[in-house]
C-alpha atoms as a PDB file:
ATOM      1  CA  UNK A   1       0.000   0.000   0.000  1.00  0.00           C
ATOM      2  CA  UNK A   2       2.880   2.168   0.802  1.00  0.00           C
ATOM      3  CA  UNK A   3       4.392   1.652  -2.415  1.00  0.00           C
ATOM      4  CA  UNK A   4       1.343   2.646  -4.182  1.00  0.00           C
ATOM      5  CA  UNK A   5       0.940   5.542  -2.270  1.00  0.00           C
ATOM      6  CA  UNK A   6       4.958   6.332  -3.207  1.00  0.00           C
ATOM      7  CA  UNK A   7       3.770   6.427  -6.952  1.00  0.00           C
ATOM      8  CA  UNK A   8       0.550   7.917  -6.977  1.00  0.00           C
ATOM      9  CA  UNK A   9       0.534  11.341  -9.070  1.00  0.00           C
ATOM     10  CA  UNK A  10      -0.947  13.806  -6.220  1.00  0.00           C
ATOM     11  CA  UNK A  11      -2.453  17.175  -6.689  1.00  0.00           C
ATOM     12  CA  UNK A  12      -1.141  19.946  -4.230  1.00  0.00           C
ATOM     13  CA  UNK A  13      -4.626  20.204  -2.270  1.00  0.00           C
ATOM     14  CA  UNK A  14      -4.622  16.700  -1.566  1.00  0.00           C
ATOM     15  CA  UNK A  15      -0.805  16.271  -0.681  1.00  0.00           C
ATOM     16  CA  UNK A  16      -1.630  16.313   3.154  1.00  0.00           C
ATOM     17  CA  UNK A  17      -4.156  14.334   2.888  1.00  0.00           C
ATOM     18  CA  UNK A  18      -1.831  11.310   0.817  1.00  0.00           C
ATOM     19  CA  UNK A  19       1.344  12.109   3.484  1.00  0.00           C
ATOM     20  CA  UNK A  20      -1.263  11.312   6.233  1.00  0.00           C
ATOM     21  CA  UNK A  21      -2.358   8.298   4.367  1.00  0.00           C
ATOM     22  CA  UNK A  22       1.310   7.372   3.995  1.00  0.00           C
ATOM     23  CA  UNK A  23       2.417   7.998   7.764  1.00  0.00           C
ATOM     24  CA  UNK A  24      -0.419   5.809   8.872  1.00  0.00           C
ATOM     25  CA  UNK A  25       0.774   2.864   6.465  1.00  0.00           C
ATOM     26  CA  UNK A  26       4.224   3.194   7.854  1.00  0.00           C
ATOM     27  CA  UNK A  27       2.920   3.029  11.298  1.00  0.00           C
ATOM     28  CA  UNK A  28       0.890   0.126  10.380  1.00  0.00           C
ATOM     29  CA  UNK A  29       3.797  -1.600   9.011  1.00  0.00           C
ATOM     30  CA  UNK A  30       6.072  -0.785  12.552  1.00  0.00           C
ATOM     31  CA  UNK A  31       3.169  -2.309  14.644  1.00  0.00           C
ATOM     32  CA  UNK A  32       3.031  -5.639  12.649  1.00  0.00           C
ATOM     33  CA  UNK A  33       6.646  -5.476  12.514  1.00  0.00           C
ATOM     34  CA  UNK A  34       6.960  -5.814  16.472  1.00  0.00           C
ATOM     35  CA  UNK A  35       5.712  -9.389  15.822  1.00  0.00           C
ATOM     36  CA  UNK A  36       8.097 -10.306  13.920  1.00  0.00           C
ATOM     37  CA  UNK A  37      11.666 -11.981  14.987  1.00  0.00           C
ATOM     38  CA  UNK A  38      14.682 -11.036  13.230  1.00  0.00           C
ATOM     39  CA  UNK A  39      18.229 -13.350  13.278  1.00  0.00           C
ATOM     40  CA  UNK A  40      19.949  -9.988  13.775  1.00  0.00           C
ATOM     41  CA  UNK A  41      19.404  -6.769  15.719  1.00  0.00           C
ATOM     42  CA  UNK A  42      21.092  -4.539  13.283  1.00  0.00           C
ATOM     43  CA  UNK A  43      18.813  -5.259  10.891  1.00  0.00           C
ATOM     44  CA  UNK A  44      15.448  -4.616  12.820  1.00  0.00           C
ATOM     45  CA  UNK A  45      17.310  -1.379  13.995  1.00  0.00           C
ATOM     46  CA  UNK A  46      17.990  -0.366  10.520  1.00  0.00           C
ATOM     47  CA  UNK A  47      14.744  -1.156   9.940  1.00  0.00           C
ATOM     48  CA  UNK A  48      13.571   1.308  12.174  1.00  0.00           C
ATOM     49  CA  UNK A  49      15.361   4.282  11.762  1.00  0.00           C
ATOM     50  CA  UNK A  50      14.715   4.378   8.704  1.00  0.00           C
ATOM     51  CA  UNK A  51      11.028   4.014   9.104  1.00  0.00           C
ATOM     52  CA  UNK A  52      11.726   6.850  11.639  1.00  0.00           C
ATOM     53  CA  UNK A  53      13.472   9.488   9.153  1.00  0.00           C
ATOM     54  CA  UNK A  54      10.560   9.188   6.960  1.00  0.00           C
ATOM     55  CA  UNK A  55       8.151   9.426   9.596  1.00  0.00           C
ATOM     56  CA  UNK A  56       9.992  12.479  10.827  1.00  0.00           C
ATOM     57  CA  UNK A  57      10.399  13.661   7.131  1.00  0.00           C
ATOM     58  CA  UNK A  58       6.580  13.162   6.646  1.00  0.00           C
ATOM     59  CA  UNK A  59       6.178  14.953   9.884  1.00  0.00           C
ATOM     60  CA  UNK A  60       7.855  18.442   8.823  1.00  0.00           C
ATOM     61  CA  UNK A  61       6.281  18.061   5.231  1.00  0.00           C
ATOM     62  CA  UNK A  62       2.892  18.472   7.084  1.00  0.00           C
ATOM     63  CA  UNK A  63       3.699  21.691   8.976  1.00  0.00           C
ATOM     64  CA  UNK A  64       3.652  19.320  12.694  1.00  0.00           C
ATOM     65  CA  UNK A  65       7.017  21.372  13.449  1.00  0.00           C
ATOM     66  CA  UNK A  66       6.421  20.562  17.336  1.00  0.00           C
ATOM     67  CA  UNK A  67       5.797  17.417  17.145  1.00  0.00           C
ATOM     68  CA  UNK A  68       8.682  16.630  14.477  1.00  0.00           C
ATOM     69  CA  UNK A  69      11.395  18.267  16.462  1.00  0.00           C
ATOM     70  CA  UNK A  70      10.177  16.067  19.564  1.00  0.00           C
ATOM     71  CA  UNK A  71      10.117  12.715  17.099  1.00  0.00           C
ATOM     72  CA  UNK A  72      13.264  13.621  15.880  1.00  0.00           C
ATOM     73  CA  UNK A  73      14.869  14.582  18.570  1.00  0.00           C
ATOM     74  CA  UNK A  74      14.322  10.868  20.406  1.00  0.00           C
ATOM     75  CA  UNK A  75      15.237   9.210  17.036  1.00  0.00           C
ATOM     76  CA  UNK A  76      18.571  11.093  17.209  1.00  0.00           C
ATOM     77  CA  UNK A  77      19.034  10.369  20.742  1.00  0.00           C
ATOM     78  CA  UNK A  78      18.160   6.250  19.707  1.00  0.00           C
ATOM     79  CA  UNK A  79      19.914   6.343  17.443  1.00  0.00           C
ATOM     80  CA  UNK A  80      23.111   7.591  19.733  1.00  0.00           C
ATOM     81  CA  UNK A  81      22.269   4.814  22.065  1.00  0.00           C
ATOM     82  CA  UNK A  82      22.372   2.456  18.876  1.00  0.00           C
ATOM     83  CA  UNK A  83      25.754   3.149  17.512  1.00  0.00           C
ATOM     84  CA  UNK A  84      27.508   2.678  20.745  1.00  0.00           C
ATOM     85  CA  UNK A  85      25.956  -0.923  20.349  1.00  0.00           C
ATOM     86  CA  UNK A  86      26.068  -1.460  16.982  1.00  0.00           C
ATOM     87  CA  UNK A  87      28.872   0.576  15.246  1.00  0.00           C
ATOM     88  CA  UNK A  88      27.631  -0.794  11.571  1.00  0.00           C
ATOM     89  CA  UNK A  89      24.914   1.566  11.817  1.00  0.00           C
ATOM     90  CA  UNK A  90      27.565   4.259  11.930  1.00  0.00           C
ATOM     91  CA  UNK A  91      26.244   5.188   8.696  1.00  0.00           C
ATOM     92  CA  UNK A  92      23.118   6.271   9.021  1.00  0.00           C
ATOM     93  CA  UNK A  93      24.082   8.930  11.185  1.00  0.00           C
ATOM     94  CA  UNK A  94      23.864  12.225   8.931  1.00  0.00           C
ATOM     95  CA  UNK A  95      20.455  11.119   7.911  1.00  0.00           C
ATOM     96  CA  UNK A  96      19.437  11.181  11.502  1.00  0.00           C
ATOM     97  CA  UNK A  97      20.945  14.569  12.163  1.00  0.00           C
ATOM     98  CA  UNK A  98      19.924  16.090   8.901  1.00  0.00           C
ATOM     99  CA  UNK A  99      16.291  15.108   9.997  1.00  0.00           C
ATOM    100  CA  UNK A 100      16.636  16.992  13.277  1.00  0.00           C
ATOM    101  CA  UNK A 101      18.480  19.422  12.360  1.00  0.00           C
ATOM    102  CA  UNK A 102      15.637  20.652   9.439  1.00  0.00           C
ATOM    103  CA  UNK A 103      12.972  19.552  11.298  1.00  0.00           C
ATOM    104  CA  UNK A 104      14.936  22.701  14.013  1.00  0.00           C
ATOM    105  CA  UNK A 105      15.303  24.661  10.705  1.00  0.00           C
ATOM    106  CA  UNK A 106      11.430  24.700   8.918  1.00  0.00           C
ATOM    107  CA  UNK A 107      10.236  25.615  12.755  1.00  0.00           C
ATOM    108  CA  UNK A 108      12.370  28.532  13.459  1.00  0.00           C
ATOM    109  CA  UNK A 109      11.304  29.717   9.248  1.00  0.00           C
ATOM    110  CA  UNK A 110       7.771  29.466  10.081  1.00  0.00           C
ATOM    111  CA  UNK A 111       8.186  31.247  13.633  1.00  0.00           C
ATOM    112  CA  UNK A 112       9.921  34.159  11.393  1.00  0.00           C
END
């Protein structure tokens, strides 16, 4: 379903409308997810900070500055707590930080 709604052709006075749509499929997918076992952490973290920057991306797309500097702010601060733990995931660092960071950024704009 997410995919679909990845490739769907939107027009601008519906684009909220299809980001909520998509946020709730990604939430979806993390709930069913917590069901599942995986043979290796790094993977179900990877899993889900990347589920995380797009939530947070969705999140600042939709004008929720508040809330998307708080989501952000614990994904960076998970994702901190990941790397000492997993140093493979070193990597996905600057997304993680670039999410924060802008979601920090399009706040202070509209506050201007």
């Amino acid at each position: 379903l997410d995919l679909a709604l990845q490739e769907a052709i939107i027009s601008p006075e519906y684009m909220d409308f299809h980001l909520y749509c998509r946020l709730r499929t990604i939430l979806l997918r993390k709930n069913v997810r917590k069901h599942f076992q995986y043979k290796t952490n790094e993977f179900r973290i990877y899993e889900e900070i990347d589920e995380d920057d797009f939530i947070g991306q969705i999140l600042i797309d939709t004008k929720k500055y508040q809330v998307a500097i708080h989501f952000n702010k614990r994904n960076y601060e998970m994702h901190l707590l990941n790397i000492n733990r997993y140093p493979l995931l070193k990597h996905l660092s600057s997304s993680v930080v670039c999410n924060y960071a802008q979601s920090l950024h399009e706040a202070f704009e509209a506050s201007s």
